[in-house]
N, C-alpha and C. Protein backbone atom coordinates (compact mmCIF):
# COMPACT_ATOMS: atom_id res chain seq x y z
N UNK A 1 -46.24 -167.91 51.23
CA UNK A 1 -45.45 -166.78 50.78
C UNK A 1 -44.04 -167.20 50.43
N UNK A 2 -43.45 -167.81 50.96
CA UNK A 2 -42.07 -168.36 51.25
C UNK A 2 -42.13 -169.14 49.42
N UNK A 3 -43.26 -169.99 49.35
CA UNK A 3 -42.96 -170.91 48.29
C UNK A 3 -42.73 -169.74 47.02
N UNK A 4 -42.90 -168.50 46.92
CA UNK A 4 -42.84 -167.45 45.77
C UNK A 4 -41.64 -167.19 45.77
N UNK A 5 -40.49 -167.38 46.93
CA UNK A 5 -39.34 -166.53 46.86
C UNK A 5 -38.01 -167.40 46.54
N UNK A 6 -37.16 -167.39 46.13
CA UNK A 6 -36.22 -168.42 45.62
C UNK A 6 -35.48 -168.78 46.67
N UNK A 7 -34.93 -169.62 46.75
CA UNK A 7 -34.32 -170.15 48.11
C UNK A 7 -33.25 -169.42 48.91
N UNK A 8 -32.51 -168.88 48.17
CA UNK A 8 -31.45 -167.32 48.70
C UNK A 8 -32.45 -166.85 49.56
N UNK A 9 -33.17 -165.90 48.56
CA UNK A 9 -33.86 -164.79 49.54
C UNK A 9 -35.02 -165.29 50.40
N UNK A 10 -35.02 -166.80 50.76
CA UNK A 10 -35.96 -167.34 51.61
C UNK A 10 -35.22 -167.35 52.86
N UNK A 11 -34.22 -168.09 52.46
CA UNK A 11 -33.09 -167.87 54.05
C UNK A 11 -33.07 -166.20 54.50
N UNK A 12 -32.73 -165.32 53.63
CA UNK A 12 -32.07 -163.72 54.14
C UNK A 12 -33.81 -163.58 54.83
N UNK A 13 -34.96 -163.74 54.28
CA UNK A 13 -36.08 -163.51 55.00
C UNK A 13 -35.99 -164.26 56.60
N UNK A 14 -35.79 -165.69 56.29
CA UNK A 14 -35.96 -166.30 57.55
C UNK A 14 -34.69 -165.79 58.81
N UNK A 15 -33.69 -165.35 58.37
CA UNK A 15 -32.77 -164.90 59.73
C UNK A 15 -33.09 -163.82 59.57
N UNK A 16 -33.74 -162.75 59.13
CA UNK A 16 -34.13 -161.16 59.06
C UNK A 16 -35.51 -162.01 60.67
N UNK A 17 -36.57 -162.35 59.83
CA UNK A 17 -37.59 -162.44 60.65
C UNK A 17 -37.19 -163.31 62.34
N UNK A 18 -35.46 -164.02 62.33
CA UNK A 18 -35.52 -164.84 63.64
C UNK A 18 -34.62 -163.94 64.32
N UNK A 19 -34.35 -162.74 63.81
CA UNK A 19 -33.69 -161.89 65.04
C UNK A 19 -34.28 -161.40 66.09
N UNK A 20 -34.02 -160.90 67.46
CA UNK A 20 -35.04 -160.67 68.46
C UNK A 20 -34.08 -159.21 68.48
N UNK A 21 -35.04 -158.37 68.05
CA UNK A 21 -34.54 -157.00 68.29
C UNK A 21 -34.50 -155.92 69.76
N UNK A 22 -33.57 -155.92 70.26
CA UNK A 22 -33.19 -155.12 71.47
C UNK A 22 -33.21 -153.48 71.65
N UNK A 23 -34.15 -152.58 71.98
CA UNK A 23 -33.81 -150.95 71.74
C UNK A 23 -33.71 -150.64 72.76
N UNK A 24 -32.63 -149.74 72.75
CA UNK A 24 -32.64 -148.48 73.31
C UNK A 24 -32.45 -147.10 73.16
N UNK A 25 -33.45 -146.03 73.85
CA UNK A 25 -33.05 -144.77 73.19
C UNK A 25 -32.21 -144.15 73.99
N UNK A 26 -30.61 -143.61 73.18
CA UNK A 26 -29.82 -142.76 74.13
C UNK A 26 -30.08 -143.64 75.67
N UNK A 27 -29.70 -145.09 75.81
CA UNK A 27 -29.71 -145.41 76.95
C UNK A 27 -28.10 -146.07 77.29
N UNK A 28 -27.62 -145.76 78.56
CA UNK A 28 -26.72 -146.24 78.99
C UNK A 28 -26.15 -148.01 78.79
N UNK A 29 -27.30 -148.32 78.38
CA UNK A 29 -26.70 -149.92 78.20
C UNK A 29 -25.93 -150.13 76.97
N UNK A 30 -25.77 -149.04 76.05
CA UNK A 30 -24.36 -149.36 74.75
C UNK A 30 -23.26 -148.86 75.21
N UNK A 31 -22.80 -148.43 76.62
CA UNK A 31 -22.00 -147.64 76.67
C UNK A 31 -20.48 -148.35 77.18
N UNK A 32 -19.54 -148.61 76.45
CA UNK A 32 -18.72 -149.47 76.26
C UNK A 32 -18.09 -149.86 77.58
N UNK A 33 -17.92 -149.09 78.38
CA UNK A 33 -17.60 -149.40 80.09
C UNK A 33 -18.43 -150.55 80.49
N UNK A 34 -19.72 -150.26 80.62
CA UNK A 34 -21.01 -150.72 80.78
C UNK A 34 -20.82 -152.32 80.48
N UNK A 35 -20.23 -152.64 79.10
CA UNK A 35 -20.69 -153.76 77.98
C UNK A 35 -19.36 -154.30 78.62
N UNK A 36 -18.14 -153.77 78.73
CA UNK A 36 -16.94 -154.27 78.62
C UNK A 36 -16.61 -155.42 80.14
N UNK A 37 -17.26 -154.28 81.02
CA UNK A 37 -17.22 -154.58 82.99
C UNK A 37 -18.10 -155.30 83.25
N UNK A 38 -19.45 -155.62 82.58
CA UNK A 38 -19.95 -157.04 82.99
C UNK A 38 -19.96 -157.77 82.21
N UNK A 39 -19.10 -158.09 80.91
CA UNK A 39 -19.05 -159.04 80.33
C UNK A 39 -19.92 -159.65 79.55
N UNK A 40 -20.17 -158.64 79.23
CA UNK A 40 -21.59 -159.12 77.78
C UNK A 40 -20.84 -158.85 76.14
N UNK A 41 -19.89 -158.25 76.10
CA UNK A 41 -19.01 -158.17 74.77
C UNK A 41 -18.41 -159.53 75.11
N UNK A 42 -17.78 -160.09 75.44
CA UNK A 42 -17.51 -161.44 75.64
C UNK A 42 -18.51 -162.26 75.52
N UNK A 43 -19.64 -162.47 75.98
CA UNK A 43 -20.54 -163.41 75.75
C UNK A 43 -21.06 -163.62 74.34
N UNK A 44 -21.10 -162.08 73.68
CA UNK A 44 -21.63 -162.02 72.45
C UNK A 44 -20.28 -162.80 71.52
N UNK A 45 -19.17 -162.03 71.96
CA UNK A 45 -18.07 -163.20 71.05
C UNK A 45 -18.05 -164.82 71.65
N UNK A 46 -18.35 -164.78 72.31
CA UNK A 46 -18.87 -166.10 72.67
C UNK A 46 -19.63 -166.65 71.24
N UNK A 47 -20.72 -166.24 71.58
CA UNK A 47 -21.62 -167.22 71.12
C UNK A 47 -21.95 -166.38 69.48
N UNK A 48 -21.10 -165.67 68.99
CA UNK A 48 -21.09 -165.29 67.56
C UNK A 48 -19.76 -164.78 67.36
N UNK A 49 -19.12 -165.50 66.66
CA UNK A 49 -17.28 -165.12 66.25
C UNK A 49 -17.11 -163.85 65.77
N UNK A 50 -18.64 -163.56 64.73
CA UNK A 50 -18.48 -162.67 63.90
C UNK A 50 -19.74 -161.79 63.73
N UNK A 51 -19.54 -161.14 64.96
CA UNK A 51 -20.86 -160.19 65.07
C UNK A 51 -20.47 -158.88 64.21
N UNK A 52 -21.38 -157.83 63.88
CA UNK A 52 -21.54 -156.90 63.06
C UNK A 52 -21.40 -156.10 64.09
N UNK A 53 -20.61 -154.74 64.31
CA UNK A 53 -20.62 -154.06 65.39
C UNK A 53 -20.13 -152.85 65.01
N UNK A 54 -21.33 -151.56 65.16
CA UNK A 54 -20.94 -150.32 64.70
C UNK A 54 -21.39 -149.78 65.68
N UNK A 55 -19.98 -148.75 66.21
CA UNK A 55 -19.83 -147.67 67.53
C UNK A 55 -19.32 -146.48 66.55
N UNK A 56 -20.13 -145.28 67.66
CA UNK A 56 -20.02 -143.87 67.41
C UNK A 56 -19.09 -143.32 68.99
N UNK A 57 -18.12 -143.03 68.25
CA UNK A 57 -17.09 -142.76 69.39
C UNK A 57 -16.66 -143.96 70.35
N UNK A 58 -17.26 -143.56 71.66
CA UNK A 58 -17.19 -144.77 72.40
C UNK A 58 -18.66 -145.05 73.42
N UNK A 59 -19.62 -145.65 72.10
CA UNK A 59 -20.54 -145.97 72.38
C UNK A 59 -21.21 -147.07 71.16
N UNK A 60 -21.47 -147.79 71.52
CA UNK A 60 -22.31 -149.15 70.27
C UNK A 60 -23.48 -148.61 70.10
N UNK A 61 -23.52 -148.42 68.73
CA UNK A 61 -24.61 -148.05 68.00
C UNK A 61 -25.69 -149.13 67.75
N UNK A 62 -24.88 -150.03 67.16
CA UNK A 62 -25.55 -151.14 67.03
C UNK A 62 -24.44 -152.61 67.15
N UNK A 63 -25.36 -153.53 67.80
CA UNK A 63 -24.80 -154.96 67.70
C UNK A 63 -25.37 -155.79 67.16
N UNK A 64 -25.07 -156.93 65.94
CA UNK A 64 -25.83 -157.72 65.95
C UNK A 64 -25.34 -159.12 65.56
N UNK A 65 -26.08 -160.22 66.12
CA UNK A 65 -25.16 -161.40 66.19
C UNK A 65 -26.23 -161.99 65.07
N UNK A 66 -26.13 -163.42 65.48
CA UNK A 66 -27.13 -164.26 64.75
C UNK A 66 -28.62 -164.80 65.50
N UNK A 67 -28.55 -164.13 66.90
CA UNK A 67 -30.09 -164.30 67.35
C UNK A 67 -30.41 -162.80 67.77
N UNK A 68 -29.55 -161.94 68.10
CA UNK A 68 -30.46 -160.41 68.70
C UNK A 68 -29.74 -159.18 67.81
N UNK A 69 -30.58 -158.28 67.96
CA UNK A 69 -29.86 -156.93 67.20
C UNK A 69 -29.87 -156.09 68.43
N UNK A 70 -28.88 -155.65 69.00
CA UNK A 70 -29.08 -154.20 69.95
C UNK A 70 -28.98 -152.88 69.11
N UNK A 71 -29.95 -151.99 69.67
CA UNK A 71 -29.95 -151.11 68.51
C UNK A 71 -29.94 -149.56 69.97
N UNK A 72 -29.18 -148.77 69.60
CA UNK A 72 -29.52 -147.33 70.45
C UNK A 72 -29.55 -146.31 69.64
């Protein structure tokens, strides 16, 4: 399949397909207290400079680095 697609959109396939997607519904684990007090927003800037990060009020909607997506 891969050999049909031009080399751009072979990579955007291959990091689409190597993300490990994280859900939660309406669950307490986006909730910025939560993320901030044990230190998992730090880890994620850790280990991705430049994560994608969209919050509704004060709650993360979504996170996503270059290995996981958190999604609520």
């Amino acid at each position: 399949m891969l050999s049909h697609l031009n080399k751009k959109n072979a990579n955007k396939l291959k990091i689409y397909i190597c993300l490990l997607p994280i859900v939660g519904f309406n669950s307490s684990f986006c909730n910025v207290g939560l993320l901030n007090n044990n230190g998992l927003m730090h880890e994620i800037y850790k280990r991705d400079q430049k994560p994608i990060i969209i919050k509704d009020g004060n709650r993360y909607k979504v996170i996503k680095t270059k290995q996981f997506i958190f999604l609520d």
